[in-house]
C-alpha atoms as a PDB file:
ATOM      1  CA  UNK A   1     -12.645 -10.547 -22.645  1.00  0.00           C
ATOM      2  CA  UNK A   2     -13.118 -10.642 -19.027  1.00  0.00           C
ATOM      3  CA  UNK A   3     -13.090  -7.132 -17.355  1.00  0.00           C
ATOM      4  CA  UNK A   4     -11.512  -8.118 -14.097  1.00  0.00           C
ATOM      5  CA  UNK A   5      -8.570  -9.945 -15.472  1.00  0.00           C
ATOM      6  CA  UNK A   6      -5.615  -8.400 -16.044  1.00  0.00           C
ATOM      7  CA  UNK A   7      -3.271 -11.302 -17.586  1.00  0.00           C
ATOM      8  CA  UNK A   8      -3.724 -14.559 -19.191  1.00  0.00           C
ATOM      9  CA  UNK A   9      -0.772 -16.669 -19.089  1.00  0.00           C
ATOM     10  CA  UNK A  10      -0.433 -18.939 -21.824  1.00  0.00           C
ATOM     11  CA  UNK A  11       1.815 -22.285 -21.472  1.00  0.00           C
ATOM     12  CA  UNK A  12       2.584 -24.977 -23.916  1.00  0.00           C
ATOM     13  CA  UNK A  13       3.578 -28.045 -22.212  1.00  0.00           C
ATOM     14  CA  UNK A  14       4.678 -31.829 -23.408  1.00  0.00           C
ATOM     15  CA  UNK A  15       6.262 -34.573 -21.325  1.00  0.00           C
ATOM     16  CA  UNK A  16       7.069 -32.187 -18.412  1.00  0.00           C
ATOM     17  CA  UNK A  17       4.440 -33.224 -15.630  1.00  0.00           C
ATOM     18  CA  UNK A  18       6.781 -32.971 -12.568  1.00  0.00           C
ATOM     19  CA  UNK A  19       8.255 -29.861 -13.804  1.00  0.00           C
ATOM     20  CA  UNK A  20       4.691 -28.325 -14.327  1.00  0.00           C
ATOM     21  CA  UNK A  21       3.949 -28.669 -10.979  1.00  0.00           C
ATOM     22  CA  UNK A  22       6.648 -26.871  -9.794  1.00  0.00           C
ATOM     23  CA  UNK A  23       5.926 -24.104 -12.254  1.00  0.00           C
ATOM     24  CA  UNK A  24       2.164 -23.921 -11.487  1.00  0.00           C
ATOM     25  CA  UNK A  25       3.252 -23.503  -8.015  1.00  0.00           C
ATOM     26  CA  UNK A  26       4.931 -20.344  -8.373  1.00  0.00           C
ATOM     27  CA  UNK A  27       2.225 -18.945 -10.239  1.00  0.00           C
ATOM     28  CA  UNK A  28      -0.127 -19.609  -7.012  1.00  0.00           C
ATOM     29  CA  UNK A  29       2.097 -17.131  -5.088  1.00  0.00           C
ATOM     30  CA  UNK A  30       2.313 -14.384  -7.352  1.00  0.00           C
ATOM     31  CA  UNK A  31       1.889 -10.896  -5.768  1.00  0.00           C
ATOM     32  CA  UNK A  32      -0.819 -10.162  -8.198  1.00  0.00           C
ATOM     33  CA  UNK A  33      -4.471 -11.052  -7.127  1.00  0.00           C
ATOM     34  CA  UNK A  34      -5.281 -14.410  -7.989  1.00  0.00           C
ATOM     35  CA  UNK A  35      -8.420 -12.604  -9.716  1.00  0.00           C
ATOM     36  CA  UNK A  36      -6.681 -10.979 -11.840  1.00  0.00           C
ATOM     37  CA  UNK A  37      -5.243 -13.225 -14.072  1.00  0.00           C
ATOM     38  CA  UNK A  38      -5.380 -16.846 -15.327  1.00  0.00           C
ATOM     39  CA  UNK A  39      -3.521 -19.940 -16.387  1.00  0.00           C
ATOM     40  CA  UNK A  40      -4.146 -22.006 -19.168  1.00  0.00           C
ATOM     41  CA  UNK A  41      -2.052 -25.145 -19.684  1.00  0.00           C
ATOM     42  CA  UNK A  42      -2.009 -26.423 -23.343  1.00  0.00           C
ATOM     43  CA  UNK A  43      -0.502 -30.179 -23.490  1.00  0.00           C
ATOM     44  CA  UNK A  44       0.833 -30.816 -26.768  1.00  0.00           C
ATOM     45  CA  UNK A  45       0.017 -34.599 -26.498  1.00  0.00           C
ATOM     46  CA  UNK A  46       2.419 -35.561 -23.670  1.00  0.00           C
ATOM     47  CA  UNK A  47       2.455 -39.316 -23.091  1.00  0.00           C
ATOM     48  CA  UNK A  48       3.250 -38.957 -19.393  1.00  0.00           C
ATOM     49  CA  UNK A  49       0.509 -37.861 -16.432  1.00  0.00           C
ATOM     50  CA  UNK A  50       0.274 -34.797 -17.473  1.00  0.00           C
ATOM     51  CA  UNK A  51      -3.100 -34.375 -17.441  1.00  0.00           C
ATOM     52  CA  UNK A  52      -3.340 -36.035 -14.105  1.00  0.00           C
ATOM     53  CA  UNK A  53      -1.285 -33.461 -12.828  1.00  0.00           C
ATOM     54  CA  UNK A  54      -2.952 -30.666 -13.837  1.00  0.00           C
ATOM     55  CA  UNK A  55      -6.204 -31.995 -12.504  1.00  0.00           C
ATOM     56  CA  UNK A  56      -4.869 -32.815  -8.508  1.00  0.00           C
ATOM     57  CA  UNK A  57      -3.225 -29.544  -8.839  1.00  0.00           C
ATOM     58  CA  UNK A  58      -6.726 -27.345  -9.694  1.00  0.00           C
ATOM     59  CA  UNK A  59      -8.279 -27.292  -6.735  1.00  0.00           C
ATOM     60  CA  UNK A  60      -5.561 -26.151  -4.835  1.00  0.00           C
ATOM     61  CA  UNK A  61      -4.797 -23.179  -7.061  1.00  0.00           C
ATOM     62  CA  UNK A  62      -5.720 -19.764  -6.267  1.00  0.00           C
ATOM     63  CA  UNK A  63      -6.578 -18.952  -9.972  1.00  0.00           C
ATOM     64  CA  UNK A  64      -8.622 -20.116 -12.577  1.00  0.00           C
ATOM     65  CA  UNK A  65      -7.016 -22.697 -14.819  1.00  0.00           C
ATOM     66  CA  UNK A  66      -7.715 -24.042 -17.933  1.00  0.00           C
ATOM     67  CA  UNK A  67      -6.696 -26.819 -19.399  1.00  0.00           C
ATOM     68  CA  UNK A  68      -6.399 -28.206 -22.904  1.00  0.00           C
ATOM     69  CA  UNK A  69      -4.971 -31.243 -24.670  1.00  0.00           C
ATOM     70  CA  UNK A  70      -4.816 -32.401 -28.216  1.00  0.00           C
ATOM     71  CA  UNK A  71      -2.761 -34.592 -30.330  1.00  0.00           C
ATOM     72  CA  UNK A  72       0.694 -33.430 -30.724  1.00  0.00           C
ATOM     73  CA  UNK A  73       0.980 -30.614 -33.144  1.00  0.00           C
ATOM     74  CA  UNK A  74       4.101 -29.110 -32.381  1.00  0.00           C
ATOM     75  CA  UNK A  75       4.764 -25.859 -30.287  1.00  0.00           C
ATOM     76  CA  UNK A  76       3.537 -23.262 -32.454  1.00  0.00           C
ATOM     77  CA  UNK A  77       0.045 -24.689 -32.967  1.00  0.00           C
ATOM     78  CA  UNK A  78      -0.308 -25.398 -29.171  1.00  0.00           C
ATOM     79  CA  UNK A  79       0.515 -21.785 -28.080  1.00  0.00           C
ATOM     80  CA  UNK A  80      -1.916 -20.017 -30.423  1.00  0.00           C
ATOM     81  CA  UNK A  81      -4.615 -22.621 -29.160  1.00  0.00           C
ATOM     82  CA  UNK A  82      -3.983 -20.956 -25.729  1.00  0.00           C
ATOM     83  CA  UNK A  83      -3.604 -17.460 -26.891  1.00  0.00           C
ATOM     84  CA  UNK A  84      -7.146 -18.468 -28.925  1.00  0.00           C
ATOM     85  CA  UNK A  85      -8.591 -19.583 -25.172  1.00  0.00           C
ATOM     86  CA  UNK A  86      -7.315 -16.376 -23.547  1.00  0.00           C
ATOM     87  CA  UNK A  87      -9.855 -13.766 -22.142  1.00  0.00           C
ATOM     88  CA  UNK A  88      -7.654 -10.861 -20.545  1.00  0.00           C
ATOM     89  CA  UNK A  89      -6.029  -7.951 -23.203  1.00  0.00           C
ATOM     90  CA  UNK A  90      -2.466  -8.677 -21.820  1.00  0.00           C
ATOM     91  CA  UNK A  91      -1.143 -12.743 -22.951  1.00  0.00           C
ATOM     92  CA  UNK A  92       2.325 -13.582 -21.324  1.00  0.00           C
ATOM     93  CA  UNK A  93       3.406 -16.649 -23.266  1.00  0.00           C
ATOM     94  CA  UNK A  94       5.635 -18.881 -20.723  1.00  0.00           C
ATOM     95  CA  UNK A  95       7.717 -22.204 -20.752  1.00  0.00           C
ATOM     96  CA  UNK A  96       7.059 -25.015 -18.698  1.00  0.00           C
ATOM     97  CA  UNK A  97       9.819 -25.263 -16.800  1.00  0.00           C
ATOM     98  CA  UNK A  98       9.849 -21.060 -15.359  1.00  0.00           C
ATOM     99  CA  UNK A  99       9.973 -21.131 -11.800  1.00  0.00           C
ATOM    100  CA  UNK A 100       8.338 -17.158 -11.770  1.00  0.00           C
ATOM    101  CA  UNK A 101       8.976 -14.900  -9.040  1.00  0.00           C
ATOM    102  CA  UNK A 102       6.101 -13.600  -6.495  1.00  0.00           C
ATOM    103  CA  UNK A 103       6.349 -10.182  -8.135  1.00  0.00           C
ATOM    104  CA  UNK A 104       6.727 -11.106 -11.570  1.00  0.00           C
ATOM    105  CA  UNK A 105       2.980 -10.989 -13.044  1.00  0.00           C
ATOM    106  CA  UNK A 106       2.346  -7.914 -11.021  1.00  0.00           C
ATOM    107  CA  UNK A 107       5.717  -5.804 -13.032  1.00  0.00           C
END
């Protein structure tokens, strides 16, 4: 675990690239220091750009992301391989397709 984050949010995601950005964007303008949490994107095998995506997105984010991909496995299998990757003692496991409010990782 890493001592300085506070929250690792854990999202399962197939076939939903445009959607994901909108989601990661509200998670760039969380109240919250960027520092103290992070993001990691699981893609349960989505046959769109997903991965493309995610990877123009990263350097613009304010937190660290992660992000995995395997052959689809279903939902269940592809949120405990992000709650496996997550470092911080608090895991909020999150759709997709949540448009989160600035204050929402801080409550």
């Amino acid at each position: 675990m890493n001592k300085h984050l506070r929250i690792s949010v854990v999202m399962a995601t197939y076939n939903r690239a445009e959607t994901l950005k909108l989601t990661l964007d509200h998670l760039a303008h969380q109240t919250l220091p960027a520092s103290d949490y992070e993001v990691i994107v699981v893609d349960d095998g989505s046959p769109d750009d997903t991965e493309e995506v995610v990877s123009a997105m990263r350097a613009s984010l304010p937190f660290e992301l992660t992000y995995l991909r395997h052959a689809n496995q279903g939902p269940g299998y592809t949120q405990n391989r992000g709650i496996r990757q997550a470092r911080a003692p608090l895991i909020l496991l999150m759709a997709d397709d949540i448009l989160m409010a600035p204050g929402a990782l801080e409550a």
